[in-house]
Protein backbone atom coordinates (compact mmCIF):
# COMPACT_ATOMS: atom_id res chain seq x y z
CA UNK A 1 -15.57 139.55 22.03
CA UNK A 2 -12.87 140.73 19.97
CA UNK A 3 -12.66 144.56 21.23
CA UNK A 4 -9.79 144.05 23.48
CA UNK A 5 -6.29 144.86 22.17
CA UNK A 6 -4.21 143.69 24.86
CA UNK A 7 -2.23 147.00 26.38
CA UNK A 8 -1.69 149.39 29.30
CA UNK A 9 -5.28 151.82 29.87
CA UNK A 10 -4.85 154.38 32.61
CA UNK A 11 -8.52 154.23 33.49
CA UNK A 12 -10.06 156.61 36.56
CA UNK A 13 -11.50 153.78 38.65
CA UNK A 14 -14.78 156.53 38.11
CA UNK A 15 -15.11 155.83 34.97
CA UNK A 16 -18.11 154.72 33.36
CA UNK A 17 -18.43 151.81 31.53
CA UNK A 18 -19.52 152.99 28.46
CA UNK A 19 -16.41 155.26 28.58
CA UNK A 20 -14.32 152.15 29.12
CA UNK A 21 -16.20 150.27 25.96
CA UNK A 22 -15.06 153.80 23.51
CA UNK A 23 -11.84 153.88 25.00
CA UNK A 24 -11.16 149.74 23.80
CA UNK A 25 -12.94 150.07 20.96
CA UNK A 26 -10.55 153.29 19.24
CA UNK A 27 -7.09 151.10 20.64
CA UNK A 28 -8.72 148.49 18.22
CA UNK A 29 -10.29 150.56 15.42
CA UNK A 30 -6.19 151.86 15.84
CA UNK A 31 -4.93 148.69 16.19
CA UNK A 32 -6.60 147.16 12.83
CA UNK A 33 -4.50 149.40 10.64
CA UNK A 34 -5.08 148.70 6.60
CA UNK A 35 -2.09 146.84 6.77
CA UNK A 36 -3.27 144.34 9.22
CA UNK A 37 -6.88 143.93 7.40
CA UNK A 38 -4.74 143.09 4.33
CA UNK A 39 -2.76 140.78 5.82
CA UNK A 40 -5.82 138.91 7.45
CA UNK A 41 -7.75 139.25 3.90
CA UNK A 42 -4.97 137.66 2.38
CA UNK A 43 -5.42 134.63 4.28
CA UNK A 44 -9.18 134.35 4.02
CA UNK A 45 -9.55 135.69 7.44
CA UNK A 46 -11.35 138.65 8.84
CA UNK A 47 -9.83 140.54 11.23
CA UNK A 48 -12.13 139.33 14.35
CA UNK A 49 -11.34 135.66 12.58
CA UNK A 50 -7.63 136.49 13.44
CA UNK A 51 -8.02 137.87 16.67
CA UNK A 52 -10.04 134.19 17.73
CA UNK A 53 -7.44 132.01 15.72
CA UNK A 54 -4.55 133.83 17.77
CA UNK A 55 -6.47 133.42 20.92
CA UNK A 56 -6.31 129.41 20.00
CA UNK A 57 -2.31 129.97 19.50
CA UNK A 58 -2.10 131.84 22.82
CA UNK A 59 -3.42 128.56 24.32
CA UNK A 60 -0.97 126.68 22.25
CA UNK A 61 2.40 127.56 22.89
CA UNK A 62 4.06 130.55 25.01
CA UNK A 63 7.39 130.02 22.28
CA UNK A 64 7.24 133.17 20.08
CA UNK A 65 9.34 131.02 17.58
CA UNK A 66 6.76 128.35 17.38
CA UNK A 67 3.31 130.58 16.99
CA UNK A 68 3.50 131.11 13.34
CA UNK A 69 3.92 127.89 12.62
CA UNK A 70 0.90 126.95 14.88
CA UNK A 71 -1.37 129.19 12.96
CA UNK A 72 0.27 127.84 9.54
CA UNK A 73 -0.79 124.21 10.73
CA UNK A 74 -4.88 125.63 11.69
CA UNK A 75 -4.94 127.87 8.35
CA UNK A 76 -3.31 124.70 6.32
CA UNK A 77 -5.59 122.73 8.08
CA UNK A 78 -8.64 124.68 7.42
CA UNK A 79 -7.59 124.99 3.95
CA UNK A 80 -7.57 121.59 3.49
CA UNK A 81 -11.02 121.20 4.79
CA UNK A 82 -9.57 119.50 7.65
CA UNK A 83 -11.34 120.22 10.88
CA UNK A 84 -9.02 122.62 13.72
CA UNK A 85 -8.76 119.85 15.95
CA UNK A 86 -7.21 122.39 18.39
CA UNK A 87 -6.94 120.97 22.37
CA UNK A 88 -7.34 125.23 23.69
CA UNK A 89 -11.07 125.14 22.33
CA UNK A 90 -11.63 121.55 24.16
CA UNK A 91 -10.28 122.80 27.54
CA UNK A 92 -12.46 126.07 27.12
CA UNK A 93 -15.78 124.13 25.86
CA UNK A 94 -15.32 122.04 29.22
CA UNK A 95 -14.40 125.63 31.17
CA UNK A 96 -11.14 124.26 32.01
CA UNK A 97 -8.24 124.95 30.83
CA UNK A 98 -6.00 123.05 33.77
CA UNK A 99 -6.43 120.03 31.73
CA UNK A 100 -2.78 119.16 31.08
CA UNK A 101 -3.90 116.16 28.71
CA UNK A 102 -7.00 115.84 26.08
CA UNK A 103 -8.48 112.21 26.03
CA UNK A 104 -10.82 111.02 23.63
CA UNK A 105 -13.64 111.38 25.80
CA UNK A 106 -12.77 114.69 26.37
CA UNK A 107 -13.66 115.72 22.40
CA UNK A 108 -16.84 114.45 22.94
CA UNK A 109 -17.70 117.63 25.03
CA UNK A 110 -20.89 119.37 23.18
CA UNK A 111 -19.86 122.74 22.57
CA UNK A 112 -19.50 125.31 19.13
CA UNK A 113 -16.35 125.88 20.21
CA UNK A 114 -14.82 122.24 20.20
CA UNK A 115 -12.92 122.44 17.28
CA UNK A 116 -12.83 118.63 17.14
CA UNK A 117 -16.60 118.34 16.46
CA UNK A 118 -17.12 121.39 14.04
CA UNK A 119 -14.99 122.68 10.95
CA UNK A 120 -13.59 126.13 10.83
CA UNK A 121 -12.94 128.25 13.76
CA UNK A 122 -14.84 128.40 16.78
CA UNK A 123 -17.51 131.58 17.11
CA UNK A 124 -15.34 133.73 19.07
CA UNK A 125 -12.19 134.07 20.54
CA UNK A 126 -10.93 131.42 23.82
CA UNK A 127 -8.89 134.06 25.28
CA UNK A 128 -7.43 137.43 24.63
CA UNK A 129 -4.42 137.19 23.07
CA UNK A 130 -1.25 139.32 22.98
CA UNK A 131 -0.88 141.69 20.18
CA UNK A 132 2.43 139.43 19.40
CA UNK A 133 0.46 136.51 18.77
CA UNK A 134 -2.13 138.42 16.51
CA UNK A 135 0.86 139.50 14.24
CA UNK A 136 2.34 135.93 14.48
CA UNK A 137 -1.22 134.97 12.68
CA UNK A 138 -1.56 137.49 10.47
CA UNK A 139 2.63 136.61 9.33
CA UNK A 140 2.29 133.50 9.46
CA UNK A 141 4.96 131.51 7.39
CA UNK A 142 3.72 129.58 4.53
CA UNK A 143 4.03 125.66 5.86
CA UNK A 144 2.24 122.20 4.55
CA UNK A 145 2.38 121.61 8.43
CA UNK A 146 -0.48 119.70 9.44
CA UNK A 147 0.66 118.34 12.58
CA UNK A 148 2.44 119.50 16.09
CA UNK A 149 3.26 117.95 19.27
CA UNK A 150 5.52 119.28 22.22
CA UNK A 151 9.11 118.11 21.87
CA UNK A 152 10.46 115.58 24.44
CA UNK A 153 12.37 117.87 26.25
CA UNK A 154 10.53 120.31 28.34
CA UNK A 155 11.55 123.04 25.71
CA UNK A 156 7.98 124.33 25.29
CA UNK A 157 8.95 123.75 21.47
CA UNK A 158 7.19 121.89 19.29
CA UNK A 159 7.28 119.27 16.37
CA UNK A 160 5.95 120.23 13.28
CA UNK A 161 4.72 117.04 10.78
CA UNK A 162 3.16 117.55 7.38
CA UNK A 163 2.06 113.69 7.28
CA UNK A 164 -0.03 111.72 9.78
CA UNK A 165 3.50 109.37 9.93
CA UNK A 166 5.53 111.85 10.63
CA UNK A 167 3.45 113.05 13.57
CA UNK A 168 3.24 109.53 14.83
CA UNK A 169 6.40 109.09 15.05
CA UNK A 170 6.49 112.59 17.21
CA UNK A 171 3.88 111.69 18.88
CA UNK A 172 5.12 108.41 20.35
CA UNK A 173 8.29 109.89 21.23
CA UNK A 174 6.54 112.60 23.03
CA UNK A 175 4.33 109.66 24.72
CA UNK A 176 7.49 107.69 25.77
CA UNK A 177 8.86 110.87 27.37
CA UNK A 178 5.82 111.57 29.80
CA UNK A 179 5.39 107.46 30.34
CA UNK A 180 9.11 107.27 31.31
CA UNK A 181 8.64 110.96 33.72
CA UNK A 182 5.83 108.95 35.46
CA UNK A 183 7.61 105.12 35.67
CA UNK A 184 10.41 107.19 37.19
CA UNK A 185 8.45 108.68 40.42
């Protein structure tokens, strides 16, 4: 469901629920100004196509400065007829987003929504994301990222890659970083 715009509703606890539904869906009929549905048409997206691809970037990252870049790597990826390959829509195809690694036999989960097992974006949104991430989508900068992984630091950032060598190379630095956190307990 793509009807919720993320936001502050002063709602009588009364209220009926259909009330609720016409009072979410005018904040996103307002919320999807022409300007927005440009900016998603212009990247092959509709707008409920943004609003799910921003919910996998919520999962992604909480770093402002890294979520356009995210989405550039998806949409590039996409573009490239390269399936999302996005770890959010594994976690929420095995109802668990706690997971703090993906291993392989985790993409083997059946599911629409696993990203690793289908092309293009899942059928619906993973989460509701914050109107901040929905504009970081829909101004995205124009990358050839195809590749992220979290910096070795605990930053939150990530490393962007636009070659499978490249994001080896991130990768196993990233891989060395968590090995050497758990050889030093």
């Amino acid at each position: 469901m793509t009807a919720i715009i993320p936001n502050t509703y002063t709602l009588v606890w009364t209220t009926p629920a259909s009330k609720i539904f016409k009072r979410l869906f005018g904040a996103q009929e307002k919320f999807w100004t022409s300007e927005r549905k440009q900016k998603a048409a212009a990247l092959s997206l509709t707008p409920k196509q943004a609003y799910t691809l921003a919910s996998i970037v919520e999962e992604e990252t909480t770093k402002d400065e890294d979520k356009g870049k995210i989405a550039s790597v998806y949409l590039n990826r996409r573009n490239d007829g390269m399936k999302l390959a996005a770890d959010p829509t594994v976690k929420y195809a095995m109802k668990n987003f706690g997971l703090k690694r993906i291993y392989d036999k985790y993409l083997l989960t059946p599911s629409p929504y696993n990203t690793y097992q289908h092309l293009g974006l899942p059928p619906g949104p993973i989460c509701t994301p914050s109107i901040k991430t929905i504009d970081a989508v829909l101004n995205e900068p124009a990358t050839n990222y195809l590749y992220f992984v979290a910096k070795p630091d605990w930053s939150g950032l990530s490393n962007f890659a636009s070659t499978f060598a490249e994001h080896e190379v991130n990768a196993r630095n990233y891989q060395r970083f968590l090995d050497s956190l758990y050889l030093n307990r």
